[in-house]
Protein backbone atom coordinates (compact mmCIF):
# COMPACT_ATOMS: atom_id res chain seq x y z
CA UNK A 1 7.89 13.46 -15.61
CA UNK A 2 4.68 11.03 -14.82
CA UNK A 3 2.43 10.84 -17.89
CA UNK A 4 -0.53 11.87 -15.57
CA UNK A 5 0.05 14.22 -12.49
CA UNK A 6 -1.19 12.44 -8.95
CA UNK A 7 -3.88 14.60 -7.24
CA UNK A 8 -3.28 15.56 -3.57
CA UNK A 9 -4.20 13.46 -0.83
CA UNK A 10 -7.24 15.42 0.53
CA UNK A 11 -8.45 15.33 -2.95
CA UNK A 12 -11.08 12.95 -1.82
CA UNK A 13 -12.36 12.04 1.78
CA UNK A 14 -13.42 8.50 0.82
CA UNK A 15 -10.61 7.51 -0.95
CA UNK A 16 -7.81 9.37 1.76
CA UNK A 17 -9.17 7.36 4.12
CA UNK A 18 -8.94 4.09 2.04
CA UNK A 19 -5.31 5.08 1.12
CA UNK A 20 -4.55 5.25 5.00
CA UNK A 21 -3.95 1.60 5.25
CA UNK A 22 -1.03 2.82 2.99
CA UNK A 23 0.46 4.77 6.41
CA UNK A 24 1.31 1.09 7.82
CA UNK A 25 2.88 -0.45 4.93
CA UNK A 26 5.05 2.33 3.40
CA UNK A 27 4.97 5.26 5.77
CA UNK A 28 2.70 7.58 3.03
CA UNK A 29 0.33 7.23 0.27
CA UNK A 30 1.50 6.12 -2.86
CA UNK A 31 1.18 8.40 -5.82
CA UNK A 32 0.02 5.74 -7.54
CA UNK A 33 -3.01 5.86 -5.63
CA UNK A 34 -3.39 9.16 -6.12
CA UNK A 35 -3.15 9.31 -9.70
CA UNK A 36 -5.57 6.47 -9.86
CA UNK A 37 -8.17 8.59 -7.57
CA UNK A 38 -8.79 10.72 -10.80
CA UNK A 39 -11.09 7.88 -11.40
CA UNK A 40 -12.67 7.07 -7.81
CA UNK A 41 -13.92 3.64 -8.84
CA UNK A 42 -10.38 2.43 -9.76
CA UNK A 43 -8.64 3.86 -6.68
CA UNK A 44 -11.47 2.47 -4.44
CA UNK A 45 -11.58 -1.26 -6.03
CA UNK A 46 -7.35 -0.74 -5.89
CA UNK A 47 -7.40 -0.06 -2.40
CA UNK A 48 -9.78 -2.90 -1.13
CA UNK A 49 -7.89 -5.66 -3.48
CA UNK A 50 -4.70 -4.50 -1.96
CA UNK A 51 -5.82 -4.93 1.25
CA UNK A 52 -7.67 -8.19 0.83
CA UNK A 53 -4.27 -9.69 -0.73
CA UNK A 54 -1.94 -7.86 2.07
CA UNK A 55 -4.23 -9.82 4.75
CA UNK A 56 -2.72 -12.72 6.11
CA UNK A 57 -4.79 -15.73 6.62
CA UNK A 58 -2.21 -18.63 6.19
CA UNK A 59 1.16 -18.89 6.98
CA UNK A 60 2.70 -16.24 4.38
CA UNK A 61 3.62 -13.09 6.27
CA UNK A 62 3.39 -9.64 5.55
CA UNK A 63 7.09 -9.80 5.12
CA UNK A 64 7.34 -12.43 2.68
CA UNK A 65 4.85 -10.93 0.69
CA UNK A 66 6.54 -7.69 0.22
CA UNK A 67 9.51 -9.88 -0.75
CA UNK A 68 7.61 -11.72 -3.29
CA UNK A 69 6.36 -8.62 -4.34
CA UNK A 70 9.59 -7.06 -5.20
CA UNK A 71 11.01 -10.47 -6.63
CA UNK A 72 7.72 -10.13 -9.14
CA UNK A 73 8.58 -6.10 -9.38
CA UNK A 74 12.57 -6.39 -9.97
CA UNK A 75 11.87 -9.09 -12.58
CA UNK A 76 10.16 -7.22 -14.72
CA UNK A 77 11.82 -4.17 -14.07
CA UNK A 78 9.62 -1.60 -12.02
CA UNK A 79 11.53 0.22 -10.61
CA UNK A 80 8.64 2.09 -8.69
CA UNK A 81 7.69 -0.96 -7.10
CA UNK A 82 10.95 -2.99 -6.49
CA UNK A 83 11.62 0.44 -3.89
CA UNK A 84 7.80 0.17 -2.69
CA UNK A 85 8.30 -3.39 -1.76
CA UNK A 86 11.67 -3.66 -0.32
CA UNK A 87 10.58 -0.35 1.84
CA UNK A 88 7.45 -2.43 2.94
CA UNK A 89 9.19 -5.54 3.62
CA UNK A 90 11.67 -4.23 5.85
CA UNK A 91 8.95 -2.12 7.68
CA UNK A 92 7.56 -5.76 7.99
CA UNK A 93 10.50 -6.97 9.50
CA UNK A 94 12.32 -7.79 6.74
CA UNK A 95 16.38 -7.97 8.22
CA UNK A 96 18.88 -6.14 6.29
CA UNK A 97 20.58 -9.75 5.85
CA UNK A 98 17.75 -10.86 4.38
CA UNK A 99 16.53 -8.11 2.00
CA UNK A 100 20.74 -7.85 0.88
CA UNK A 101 20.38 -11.69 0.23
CA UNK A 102 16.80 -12.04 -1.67
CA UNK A 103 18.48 -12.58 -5.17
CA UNK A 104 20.78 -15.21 -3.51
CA UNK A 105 17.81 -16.85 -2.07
CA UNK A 106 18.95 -20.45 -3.82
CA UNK A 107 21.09 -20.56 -1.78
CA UNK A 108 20.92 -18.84 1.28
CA UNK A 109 19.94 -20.16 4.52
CA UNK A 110 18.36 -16.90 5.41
CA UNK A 111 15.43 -18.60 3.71
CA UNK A 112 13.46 -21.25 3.78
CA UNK A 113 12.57 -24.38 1.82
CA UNK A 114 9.18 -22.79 1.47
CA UNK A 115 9.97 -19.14 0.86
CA UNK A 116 12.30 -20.81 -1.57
CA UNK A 117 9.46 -22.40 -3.38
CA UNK A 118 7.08 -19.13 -3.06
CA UNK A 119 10.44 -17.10 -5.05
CA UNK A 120 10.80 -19.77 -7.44
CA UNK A 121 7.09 -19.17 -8.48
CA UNK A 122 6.97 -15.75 -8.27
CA UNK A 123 10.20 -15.12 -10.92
CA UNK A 124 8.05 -18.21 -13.08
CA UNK A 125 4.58 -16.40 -12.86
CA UNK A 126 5.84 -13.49 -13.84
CA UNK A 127 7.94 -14.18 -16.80
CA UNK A 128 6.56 -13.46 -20.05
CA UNK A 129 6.01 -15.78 -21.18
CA UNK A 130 4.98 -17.32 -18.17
CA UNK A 131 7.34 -20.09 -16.98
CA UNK A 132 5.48 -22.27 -14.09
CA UNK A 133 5.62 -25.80 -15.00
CA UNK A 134 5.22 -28.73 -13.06
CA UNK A 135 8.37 -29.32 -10.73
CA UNK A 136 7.55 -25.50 -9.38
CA UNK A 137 3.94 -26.21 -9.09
CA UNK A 138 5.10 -29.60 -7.16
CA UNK A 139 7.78 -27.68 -4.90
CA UNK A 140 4.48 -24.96 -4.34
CA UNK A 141 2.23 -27.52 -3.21
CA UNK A 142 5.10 -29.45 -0.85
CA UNK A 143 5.27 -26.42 1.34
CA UNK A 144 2.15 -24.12 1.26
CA UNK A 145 -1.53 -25.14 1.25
CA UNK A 146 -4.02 -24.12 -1.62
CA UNK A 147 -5.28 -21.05 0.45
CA UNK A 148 -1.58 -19.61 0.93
CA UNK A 149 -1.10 -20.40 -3.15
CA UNK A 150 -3.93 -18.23 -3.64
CA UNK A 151 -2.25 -15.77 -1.50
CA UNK A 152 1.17 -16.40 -3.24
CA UNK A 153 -0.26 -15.53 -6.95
CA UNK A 154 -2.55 -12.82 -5.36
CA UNK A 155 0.24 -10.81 -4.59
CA UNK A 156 2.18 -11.76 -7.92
CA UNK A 157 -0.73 -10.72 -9.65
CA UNK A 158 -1.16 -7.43 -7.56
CA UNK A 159 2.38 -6.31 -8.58
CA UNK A 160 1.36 -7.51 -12.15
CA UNK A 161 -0.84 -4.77 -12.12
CA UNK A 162 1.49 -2.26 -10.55
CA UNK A 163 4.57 -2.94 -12.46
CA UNK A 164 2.80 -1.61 -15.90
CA UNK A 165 0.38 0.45 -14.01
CA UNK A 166 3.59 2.92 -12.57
CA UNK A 167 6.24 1.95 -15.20
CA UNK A 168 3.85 3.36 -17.98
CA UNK A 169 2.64 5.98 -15.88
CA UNK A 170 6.27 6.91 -14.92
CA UNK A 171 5.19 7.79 -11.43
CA UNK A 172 6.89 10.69 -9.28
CA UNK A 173 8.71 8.49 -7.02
CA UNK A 174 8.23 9.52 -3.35
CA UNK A 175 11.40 10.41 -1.45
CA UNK A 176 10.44 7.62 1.58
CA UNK A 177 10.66 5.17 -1.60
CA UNK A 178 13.90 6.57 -3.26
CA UNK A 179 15.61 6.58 0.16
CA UNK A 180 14.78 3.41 0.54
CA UNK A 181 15.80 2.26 -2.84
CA UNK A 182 19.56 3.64 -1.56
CA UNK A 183 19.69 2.13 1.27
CA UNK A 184 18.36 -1.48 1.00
CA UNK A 185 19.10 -2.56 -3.17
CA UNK A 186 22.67 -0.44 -2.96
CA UNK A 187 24.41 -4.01 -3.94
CA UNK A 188 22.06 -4.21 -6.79
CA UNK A 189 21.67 -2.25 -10.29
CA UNK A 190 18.45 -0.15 -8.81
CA UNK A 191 18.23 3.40 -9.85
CA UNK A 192 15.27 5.57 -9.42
CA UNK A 193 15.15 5.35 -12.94
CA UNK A 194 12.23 7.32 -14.89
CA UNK A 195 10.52 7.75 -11.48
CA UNK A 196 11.47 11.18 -11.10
């Protein structure tokens, strides 16, 4: 059971109509969001930081972020969010090779050099305590420029936020996210957990 209740979608004109850019990503509107919109401001400045980080500017794709975003999400254990991103990421194009293969990405060659580097930091920055240290920051800046970085840690941050944000809340897991939990982390240790 969540420790706060989401509020229904049409609780709020300004903020349902935010939360739409939610429709692409994930198919609905995360109840997340909509236990955030019990305070407006937060689900409003949520919603616009999401978006401005999902925007793709440099060379990271919507796909790869979703991936970095679960590699951030699974590492600390979200549960919530490791189905949120893997659901966005294949929506994104994500191949069922490659979402089956993300925690082999070492040494897969469904990946790249650079997507390997972006991984790498993304399991360093969010480590408690934080593990980047120079040979990732070197691998990071062989491959991506300092705009895409930026990009890289926005999204690491983003799901920073998430993973406590819905693993203290306990949020209701929606049933687009739990299906998609079964089908595309089946060969890993995901459960819906507390989610429920």
């Amino acid at each position: 059971m969540p420790l706060v209740t989401p509020l229904s979608v049409d609780h709020n004109e300004e903020i349902a109509q935010l939360a739409k850019f939610f429709n692409e990503t994930l198919g609905f509107p995360p109840n997340s969001v909509l236990t955030m919109m019990r305070r407006p401001a937060i689900a409003k400045a949520f919603i616009n930081l999401n978006v401005a980080v999902m925007q793709n500017d440099g060379r990271v794709t919507a796909e790869q972020k979703r991936l970095i975003g679960y590699l951030t999400s699974a590492s600390t254990g979200c549960r919530y969010c490791e189905a949120h991103t893997i659901l966005a990421a294949h929506r994104y194009g994500g191949s069922d090779e490659r979402l089956a293969a993300i925690w082999e990405f070492r040494d897969s060659d469904l990946f790249t050099v650079a997507e390997k580097a972006a991984f790498e930091f993304a399991l360093a920055a969010s480590a408690v305590p934080n593990a980047v240290d120079q040979t990732i920051e070197d691998e990071l800046h062989k491959h991506w420029d300092d705009g895409e970085i930026v990009e890289i840690l926005g999204v690491i941050a983003l799901f920073g936020y998430l993973n406590r944000w819905n693993d203290s809340m306990a949020t209701t897991m929606e049933q687009g996210a739990v299906s998609a939990g079964g089908e595309f982390l089946s060969n890993s240790d995901w459960t819906q957990g507390k989610h429920l």
